[in-house]
C-alpha atoms as a PDB file:
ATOM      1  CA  UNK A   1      23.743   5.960 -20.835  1.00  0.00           C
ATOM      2  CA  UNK A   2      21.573   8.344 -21.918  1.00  0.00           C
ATOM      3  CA  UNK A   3      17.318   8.580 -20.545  1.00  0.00           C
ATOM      4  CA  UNK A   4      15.072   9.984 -17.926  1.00  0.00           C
ATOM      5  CA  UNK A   5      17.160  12.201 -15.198  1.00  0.00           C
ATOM      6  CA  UNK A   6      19.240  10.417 -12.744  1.00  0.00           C
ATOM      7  CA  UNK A   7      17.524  11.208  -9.229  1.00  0.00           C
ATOM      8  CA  UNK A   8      19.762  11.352  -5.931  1.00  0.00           C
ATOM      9  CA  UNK A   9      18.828   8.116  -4.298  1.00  0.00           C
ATOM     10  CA  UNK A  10      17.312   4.795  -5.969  1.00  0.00           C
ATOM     11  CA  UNK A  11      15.464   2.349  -4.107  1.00  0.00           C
ATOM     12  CA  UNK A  12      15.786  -1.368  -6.056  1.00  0.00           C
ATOM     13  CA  UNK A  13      13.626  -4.451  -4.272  1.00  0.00           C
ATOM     14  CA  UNK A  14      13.509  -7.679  -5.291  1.00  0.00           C
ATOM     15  CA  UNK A  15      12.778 -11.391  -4.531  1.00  0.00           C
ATOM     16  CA  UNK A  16      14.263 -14.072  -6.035  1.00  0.00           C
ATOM     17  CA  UNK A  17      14.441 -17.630  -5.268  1.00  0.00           C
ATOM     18  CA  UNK A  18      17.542 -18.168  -2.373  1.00  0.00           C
ATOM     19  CA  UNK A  19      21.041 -18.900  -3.920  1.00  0.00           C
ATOM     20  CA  UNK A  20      24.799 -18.222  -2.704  1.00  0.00           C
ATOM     21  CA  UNK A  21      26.002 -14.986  -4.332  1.00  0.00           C
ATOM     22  CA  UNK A  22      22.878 -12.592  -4.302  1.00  0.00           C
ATOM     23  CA  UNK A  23      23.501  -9.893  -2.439  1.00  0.00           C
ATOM     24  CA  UNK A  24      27.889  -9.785  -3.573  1.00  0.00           C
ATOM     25  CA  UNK A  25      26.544  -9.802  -7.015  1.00  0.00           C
ATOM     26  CA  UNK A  26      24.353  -6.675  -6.725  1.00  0.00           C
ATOM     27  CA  UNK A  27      26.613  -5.001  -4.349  1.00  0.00           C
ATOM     28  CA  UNK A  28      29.068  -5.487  -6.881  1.00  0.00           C
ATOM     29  CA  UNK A  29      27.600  -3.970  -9.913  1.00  0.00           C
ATOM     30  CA  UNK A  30      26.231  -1.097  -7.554  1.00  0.00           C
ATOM     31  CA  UNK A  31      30.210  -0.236  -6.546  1.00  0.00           C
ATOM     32  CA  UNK A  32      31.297  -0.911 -10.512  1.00  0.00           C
ATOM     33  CA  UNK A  33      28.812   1.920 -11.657  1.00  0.00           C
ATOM     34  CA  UNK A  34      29.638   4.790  -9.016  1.00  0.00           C
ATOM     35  CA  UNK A  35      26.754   3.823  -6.457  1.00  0.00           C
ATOM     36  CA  UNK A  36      27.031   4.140  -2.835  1.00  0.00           C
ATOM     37  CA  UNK A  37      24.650   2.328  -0.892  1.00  0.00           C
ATOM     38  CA  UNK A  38      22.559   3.993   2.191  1.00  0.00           C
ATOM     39  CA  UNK A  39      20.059   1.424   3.331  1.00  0.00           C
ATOM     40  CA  UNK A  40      20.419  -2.559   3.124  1.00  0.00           C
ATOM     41  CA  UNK A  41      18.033  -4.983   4.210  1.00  0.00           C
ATOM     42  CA  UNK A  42      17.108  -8.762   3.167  1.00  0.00           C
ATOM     43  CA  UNK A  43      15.533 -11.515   4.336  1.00  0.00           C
ATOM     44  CA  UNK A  44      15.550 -15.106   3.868  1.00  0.00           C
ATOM     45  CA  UNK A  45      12.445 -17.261   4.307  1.00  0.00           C
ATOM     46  CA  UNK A  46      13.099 -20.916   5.152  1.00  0.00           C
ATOM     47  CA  UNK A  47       9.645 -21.909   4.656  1.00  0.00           C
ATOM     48  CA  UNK A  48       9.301 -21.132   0.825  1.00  0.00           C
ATOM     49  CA  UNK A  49      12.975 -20.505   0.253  1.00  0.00           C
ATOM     50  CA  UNK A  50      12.765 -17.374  -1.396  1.00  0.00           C
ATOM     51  CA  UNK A  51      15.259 -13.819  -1.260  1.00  0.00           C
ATOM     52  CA  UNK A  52      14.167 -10.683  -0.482  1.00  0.00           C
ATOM     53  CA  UNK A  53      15.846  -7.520  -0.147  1.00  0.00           C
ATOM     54  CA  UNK A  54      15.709  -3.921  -0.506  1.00  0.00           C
ATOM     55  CA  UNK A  55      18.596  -1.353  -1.333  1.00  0.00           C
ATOM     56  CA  UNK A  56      18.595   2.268  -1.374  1.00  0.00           C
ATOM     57  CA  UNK A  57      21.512   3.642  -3.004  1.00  0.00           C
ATOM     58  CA  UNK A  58      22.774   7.267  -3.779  1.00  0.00           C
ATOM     59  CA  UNK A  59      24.268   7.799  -7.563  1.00  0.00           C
ATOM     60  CA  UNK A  60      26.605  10.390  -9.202  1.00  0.00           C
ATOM     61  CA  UNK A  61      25.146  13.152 -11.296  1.00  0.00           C
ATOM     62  CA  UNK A  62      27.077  11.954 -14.338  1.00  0.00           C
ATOM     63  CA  UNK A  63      26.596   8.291 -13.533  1.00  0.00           C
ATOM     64  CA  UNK A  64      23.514   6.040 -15.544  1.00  0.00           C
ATOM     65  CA  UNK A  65      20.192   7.393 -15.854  1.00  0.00           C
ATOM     66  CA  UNK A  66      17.300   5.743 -13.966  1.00  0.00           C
ATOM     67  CA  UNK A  67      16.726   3.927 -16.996  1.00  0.00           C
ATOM     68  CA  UNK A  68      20.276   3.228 -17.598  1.00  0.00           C
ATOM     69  CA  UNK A  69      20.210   1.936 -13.930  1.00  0.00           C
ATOM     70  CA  UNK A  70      17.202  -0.456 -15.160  1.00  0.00           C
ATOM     71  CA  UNK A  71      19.133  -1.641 -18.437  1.00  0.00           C
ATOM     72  CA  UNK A  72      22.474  -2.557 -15.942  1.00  0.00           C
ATOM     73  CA  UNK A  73      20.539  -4.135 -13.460  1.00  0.00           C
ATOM     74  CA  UNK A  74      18.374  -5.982 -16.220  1.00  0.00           C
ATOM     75  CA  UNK A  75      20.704  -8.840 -16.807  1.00  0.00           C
ATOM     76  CA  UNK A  76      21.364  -9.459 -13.031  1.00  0.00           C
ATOM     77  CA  UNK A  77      17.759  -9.855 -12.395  1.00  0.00           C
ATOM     78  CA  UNK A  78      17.250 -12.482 -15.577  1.00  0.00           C
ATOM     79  CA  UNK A  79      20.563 -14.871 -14.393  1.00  0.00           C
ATOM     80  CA  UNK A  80      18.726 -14.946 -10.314  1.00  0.00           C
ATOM     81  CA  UNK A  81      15.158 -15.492 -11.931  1.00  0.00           C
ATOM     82  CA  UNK A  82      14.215 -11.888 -10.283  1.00  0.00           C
ATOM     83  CA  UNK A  83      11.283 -10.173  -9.471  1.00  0.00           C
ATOM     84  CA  UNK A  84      12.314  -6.404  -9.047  1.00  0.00           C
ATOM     85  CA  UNK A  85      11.601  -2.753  -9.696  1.00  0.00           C
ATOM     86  CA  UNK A  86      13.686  -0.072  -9.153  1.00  0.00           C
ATOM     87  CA  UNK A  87      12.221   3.568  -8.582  1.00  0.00           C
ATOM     88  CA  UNK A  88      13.632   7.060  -7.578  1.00  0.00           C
ATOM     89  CA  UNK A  89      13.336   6.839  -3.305  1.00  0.00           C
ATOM     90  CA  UNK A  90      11.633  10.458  -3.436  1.00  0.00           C
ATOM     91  CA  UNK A  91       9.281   9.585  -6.402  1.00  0.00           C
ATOM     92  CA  UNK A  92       5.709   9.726  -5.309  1.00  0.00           C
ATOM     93  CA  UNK A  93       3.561   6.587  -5.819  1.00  0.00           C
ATOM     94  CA  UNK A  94       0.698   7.482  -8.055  1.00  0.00           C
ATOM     95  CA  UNK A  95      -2.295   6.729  -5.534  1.00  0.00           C
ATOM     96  CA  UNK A  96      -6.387   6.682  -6.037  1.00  0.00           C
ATOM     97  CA  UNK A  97      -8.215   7.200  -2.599  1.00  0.00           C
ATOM     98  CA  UNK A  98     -11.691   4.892  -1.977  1.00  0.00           C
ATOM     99  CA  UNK A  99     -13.732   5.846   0.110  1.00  0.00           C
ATOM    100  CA  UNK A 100     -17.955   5.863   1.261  1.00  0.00           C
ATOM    101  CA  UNK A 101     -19.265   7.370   4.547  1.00  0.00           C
ATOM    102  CA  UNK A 102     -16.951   7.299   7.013  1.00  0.00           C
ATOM    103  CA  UNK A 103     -14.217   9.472   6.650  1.00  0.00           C
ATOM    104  CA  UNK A 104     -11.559   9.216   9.492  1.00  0.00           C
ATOM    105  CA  UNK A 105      -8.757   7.413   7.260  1.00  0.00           C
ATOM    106  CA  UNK A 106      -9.123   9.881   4.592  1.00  0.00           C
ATOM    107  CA  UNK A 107      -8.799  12.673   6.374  1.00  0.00           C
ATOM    108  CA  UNK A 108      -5.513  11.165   8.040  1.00  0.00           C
ATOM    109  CA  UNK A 109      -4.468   9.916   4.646  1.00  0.00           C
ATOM    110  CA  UNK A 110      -4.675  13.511   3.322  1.00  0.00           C
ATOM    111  CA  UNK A 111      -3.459  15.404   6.057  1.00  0.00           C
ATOM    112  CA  UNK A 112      -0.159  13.375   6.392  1.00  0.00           C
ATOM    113  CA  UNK A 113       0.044  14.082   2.534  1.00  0.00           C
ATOM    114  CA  UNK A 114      -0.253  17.830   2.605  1.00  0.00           C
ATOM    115  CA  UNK A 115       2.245  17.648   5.792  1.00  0.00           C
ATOM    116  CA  UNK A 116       4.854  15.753   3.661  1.00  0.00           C
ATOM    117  CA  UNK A 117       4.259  12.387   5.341  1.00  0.00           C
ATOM    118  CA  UNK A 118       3.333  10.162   2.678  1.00  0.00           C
ATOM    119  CA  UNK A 119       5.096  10.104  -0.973  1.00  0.00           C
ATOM    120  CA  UNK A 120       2.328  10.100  -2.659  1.00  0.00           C
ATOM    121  CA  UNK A 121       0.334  11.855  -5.818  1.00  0.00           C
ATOM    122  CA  UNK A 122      -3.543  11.879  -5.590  1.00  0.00           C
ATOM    123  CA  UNK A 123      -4.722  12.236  -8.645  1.00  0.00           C
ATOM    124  CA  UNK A 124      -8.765  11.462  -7.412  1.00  0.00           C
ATOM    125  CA  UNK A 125     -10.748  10.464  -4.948  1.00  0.00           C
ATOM    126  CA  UNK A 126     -13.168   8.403  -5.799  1.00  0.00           C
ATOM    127  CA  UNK A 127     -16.364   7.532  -3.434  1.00  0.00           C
ATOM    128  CA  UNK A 128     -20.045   6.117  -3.910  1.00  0.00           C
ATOM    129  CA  UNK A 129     -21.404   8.604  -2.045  1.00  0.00           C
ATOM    130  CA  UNK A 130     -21.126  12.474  -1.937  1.00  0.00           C
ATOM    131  CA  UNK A 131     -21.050  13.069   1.818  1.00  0.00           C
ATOM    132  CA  UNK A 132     -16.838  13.296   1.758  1.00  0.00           C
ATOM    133  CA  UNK A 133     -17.044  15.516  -1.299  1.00  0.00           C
ATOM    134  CA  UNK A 134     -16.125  18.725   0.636  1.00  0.00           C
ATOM    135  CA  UNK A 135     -13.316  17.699   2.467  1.00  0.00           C
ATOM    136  CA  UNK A 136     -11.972  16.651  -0.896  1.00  0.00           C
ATOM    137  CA  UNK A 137     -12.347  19.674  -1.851  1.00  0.00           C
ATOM    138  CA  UNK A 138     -10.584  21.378   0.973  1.00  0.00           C
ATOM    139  CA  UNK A 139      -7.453  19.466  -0.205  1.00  0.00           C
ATOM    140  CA  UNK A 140      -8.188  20.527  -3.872  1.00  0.00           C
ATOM    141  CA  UNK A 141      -8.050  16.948  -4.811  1.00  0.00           C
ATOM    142  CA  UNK A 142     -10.631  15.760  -8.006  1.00  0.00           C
ATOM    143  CA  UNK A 143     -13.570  14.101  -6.336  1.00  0.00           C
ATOM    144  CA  UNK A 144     -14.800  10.997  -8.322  1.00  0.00           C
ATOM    145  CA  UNK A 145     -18.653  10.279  -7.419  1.00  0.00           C
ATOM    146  CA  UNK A 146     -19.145   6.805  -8.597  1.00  0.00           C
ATOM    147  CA  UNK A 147     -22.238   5.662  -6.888  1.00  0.00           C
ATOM    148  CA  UNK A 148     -22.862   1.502  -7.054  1.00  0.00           C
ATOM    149  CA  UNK A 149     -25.360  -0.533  -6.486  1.00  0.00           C
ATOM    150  CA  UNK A 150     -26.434  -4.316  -7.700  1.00  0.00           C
ATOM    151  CA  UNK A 151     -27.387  -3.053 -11.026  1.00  0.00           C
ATOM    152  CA  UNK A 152     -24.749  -0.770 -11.816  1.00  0.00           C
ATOM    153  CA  UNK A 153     -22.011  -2.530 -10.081  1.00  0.00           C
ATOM    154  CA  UNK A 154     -20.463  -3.641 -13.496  1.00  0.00           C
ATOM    155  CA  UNK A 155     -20.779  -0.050 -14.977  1.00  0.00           C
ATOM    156  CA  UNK A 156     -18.774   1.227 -12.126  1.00  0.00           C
ATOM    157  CA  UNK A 157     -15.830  -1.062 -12.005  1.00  0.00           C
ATOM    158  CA  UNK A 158     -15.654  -0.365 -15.809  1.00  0.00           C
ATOM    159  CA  UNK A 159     -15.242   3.202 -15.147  1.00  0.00           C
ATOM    160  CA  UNK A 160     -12.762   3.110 -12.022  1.00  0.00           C
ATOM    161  CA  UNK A 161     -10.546   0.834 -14.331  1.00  0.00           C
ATOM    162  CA  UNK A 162     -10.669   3.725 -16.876  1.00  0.00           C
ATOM    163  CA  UNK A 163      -9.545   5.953 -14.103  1.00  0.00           C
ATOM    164  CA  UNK A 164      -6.443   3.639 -13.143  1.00  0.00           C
ATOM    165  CA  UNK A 165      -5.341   3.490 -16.451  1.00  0.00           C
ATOM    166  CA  UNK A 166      -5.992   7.238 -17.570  1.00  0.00           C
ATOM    167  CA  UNK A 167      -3.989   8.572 -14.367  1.00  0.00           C
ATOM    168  CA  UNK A 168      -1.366   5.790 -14.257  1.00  0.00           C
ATOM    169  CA  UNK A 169      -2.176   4.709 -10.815  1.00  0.00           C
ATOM    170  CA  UNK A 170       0.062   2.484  -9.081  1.00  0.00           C
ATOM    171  CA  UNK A 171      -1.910   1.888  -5.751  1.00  0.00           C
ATOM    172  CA  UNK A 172      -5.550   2.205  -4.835  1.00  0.00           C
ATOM    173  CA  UNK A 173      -6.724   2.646  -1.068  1.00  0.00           C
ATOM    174  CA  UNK A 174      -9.442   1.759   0.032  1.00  0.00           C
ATOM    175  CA  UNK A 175     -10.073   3.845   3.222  1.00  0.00           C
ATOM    176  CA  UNK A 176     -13.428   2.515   4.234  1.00  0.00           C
ATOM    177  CA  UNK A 177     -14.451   1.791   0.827  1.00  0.00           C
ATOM    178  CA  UNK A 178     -17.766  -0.054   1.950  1.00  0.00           C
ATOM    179  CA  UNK A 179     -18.182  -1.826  -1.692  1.00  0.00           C
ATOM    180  CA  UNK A 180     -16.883  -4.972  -2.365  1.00  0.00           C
ATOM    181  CA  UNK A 181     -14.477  -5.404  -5.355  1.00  0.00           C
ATOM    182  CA  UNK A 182     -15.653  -7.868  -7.828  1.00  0.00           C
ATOM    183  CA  UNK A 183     -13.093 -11.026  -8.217  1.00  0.00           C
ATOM    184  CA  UNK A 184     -12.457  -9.761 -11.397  1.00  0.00           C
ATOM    185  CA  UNK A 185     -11.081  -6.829 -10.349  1.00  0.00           C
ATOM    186  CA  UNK A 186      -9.640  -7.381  -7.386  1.00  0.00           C
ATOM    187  CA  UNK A 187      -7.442 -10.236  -9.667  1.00  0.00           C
ATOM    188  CA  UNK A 188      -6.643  -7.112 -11.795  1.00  0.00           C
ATOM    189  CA  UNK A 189      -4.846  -5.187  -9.500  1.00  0.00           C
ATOM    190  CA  UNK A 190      -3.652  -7.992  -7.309  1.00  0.00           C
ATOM    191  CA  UNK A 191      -1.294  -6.652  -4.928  1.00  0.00           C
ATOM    192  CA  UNK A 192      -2.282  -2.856  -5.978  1.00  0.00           C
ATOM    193  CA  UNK A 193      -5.185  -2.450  -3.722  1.00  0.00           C
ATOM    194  CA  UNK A 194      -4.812  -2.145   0.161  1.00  0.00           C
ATOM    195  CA  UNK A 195      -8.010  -2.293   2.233  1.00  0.00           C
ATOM    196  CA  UNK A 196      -8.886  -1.525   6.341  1.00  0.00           C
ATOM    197  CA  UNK A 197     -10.615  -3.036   8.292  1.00  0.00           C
ATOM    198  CA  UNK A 198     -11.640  -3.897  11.938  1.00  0.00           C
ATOM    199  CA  UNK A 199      -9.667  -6.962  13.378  1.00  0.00           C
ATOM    200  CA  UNK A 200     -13.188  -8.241  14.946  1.00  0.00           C
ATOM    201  CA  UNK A 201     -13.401  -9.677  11.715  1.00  0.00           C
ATOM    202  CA  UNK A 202     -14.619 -12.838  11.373  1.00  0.00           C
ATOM    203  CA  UNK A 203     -15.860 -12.775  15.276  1.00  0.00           C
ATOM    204  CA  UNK A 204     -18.072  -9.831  14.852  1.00  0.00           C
ATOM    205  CA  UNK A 205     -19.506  -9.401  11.214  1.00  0.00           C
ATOM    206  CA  UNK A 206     -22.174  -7.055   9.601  1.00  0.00           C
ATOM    207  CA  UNK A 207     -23.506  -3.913  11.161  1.00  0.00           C
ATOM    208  CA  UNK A 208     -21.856  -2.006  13.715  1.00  0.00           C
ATOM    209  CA  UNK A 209     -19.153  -4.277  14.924  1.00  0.00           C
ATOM    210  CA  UNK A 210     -17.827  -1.729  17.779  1.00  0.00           C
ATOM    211  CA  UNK A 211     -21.353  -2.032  19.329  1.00  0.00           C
ATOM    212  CA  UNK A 212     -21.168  -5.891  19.066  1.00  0.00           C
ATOM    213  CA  UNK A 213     -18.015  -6.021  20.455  1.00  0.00           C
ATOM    214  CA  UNK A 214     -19.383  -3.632  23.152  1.00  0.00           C
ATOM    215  CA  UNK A 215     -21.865  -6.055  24.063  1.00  0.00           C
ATOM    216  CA  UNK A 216     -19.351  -8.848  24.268  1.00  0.00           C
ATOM    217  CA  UNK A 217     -17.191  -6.782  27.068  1.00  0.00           C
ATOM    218  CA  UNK A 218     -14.348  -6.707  24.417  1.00  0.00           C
ATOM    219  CA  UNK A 219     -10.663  -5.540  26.150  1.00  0.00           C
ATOM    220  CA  UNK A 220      -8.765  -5.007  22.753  1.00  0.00           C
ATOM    221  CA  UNK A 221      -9.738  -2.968  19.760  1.00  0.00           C
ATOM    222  CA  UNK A 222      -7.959  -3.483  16.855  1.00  0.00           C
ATOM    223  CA  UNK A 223      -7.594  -2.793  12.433  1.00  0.00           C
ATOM    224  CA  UNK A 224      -5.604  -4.774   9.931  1.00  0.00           C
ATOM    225  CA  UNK A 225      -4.501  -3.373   6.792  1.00  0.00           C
ATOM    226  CA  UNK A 226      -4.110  -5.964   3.797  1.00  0.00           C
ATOM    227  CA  UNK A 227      -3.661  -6.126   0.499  1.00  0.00           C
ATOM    228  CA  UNK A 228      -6.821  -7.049  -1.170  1.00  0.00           C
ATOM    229  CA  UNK A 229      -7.618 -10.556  -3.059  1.00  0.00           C
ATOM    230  CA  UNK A 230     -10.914 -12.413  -4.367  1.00  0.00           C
ATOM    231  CA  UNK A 231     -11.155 -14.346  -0.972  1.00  0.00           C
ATOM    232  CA  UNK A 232     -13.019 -11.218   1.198  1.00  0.00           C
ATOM    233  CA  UNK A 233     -10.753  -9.719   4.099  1.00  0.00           C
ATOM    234  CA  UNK A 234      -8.085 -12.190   3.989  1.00  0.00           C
ATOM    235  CA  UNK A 235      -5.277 -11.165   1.908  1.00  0.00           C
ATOM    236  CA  UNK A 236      -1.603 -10.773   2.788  1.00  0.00           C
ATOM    237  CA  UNK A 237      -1.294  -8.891   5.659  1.00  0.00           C
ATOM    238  CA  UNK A 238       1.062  -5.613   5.888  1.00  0.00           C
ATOM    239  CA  UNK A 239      -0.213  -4.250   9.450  1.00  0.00           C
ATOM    240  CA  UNK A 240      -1.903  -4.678  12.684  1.00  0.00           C
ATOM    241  CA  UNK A 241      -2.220  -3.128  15.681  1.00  0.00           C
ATOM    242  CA  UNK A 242      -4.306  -2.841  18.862  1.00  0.00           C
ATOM    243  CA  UNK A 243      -5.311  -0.426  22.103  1.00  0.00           C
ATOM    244  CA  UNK A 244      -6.495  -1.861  25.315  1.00  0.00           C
ATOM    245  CA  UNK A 245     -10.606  -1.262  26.335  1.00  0.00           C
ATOM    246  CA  UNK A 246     -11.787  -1.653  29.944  1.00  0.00           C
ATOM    247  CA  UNK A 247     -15.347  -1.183  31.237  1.00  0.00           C
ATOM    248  CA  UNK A 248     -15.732   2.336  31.877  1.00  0.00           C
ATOM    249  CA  UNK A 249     -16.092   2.760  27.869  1.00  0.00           C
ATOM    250  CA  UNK A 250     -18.719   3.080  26.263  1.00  0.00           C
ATOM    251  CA  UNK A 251     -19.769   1.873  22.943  1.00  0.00           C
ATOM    252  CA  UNK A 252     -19.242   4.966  21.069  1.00  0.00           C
ATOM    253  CA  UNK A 253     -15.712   5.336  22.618  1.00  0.00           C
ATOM    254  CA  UNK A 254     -14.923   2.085  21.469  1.00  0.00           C
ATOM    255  CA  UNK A 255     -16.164   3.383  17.710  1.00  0.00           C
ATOM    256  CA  UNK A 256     -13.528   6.304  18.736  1.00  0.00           C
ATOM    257  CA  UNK A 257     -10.473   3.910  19.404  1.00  0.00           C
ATOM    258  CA  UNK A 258     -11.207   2.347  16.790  1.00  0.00           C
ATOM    259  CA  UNK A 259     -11.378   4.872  14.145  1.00  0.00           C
ATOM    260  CA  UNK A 260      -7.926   6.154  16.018  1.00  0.00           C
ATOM    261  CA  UNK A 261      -6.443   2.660  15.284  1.00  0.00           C
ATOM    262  CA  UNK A 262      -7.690   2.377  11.729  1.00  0.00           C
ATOM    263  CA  UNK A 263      -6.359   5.795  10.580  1.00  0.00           C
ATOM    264  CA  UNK A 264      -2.970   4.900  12.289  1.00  0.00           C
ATOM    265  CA  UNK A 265      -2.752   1.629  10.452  1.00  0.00           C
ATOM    266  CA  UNK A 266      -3.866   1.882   7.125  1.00  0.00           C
ATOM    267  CA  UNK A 267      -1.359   5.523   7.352  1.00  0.00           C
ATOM    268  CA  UNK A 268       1.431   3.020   8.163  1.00  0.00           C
ATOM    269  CA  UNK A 269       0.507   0.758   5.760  1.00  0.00           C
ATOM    270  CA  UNK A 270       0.399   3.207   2.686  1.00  0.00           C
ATOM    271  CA  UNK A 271       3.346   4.697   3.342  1.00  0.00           C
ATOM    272  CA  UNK A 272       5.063   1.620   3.784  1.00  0.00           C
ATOM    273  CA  UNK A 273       4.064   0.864   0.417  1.00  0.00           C
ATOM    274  CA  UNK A 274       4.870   4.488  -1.325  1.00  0.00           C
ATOM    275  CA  UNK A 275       8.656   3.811   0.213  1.00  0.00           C
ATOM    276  CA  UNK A 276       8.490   0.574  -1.592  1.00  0.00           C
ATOM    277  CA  UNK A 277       9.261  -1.258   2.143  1.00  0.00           C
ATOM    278  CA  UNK A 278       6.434  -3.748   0.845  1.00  0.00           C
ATOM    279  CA  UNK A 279       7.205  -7.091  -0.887  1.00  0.00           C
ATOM    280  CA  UNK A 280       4.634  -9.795  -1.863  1.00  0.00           C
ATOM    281  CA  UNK A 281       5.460 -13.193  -0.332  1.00  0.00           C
ATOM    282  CA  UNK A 282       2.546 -15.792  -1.516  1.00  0.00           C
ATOM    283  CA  UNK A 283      -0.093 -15.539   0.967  1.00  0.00           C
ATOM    284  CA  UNK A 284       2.143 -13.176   3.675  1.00  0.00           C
ATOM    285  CA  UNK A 285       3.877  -9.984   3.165  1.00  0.00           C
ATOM    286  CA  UNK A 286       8.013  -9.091   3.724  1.00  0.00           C
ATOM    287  CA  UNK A 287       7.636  -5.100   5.350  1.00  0.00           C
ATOM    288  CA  UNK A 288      11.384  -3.817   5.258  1.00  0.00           C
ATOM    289  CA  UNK A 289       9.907  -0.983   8.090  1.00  0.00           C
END
């Protein structure tokens, strides 16, 4: 078969409702076709009896194009009622950066990108405010100024749409994107936007969280990265972590550790997500990490 180049290694990740025969049907057709397989992992979830799994296999030069890949595997997804994609593992994700005044995940986000961490392409970033605008520029990444506010909130969704479309982005991030996402749009790109955010949430809301949680004599600090939906800061959860507080802080070092625990999560979460180690499960997430 004939197409788009064949690339070393293929990831293919699916979900499928939970049958006998899965995972010797796909290992099957993988063998038939030249296909050796590197990385293997499923999962089976009792509650909502569902498949998932995730396969990254090495092909032959002269073997099936990606696309000729697709067309094989095409059938086998249609008879097990499939939800798949199947990608080149070393392809970067096509990914739009959010951000507004704070910039601590961004500047983790790019500097783990220039280093090679994250398989990514960043074709903008795209802010409401122009304080972040020379960093970007350090990276010598497009900087998007978008600024929002009740009146032009409509205006500026319609033109970040344009941008998804015009750059074929796959993921957006918001890393401290301090706008809320219409429930229009946020149905638009359901599970294609991931958002950070404090895990004080809903204990300590509004302005400067860190200092209420100072004032409360708080011992953990924490950030969750999600995916984002129409209900505010509660959709499907990819990561969490935490780092332990004690008394002698103050409430700027708790702002500190938490920054440090943001940027470490949402980094984990994203490229999570660029490795396609990600899969939607209703309201929860399957991470193959």
């Amino acid at each position: 078969m004939s197409g788009d180049p064949t690339p070393s290694d293929v990831v293919l990740v699916l979900s499928c409702p939970d049958r006998r025969g899965i995972v010797a049907t796909v290992s099957a057709l993988l063998f038939e076709h030249g296909a050796n397989i590197e990385e293997s992992q499923q999962f089976d979830d009792v509650r909502t009896d569902q498949f998932f799994m995730r396969i990254r296999f090495s092909v032959l030069p002269e073997g099936p194009s990606l696309e000729g890949w697709r067309e094989l595997f095409a059938p086998v997804a249609a008879s097990y009622g499939m939800d798949w994609t199947m990608r080149g593992a070393a392809t970067p994700l096509r990914t739009l950066l959010m951000v507004s005044r704070f910039g601590h995940c961004l500047n983790d986000l790019l500097f783990r990108w220039r280093s090679g961490q994250l398989a990514m392409d960043i074709p903008a970033v795209v802010s409401n405010h122009r304080d972040l605008e020379p960093l970007v520029a350090s990276y010598g990444i497009p900087f998007v100024h978008l600024p929002v506010t009740a009146a032009t909130k409509a205006e500026a969704e319609a033109a970040l749409r344009e941008l998804v479309v015009a750059h074929d982005v796959e993921l957006v991030v918001l890393a401290r994107y301090m706008q809320v996402l219409s429930d229009d749009l946020s149905r638009e790109l359901s599970g294609r936007v991931i958002n950070i955010h404090h895990s004080f949430l809903p204990s300590f809301k509004g302005a400067k969280p860190y200092h209420q949680a100072f004032a409360r004599g708080v011992k953990l600090v924490g950030a969750t990265a999600h995916y984002v939906t129409a209900d505010l800061d509660e959709g499907p959860i990819i990561e969490q972590d935490v780092v332990r507080v004690d008394h002698r802080m103050a409430a700027d070092d708790l702002v500190r550790a938490g920054e440090e625990v943001e940027s470490r999560v949402l980094s984990r979460a994203v490229r999570w997500a660029c490795e396609s180690r990600v899969i939607l499960n209703g309201d929860r997430t399957v991470v193959f990490s």
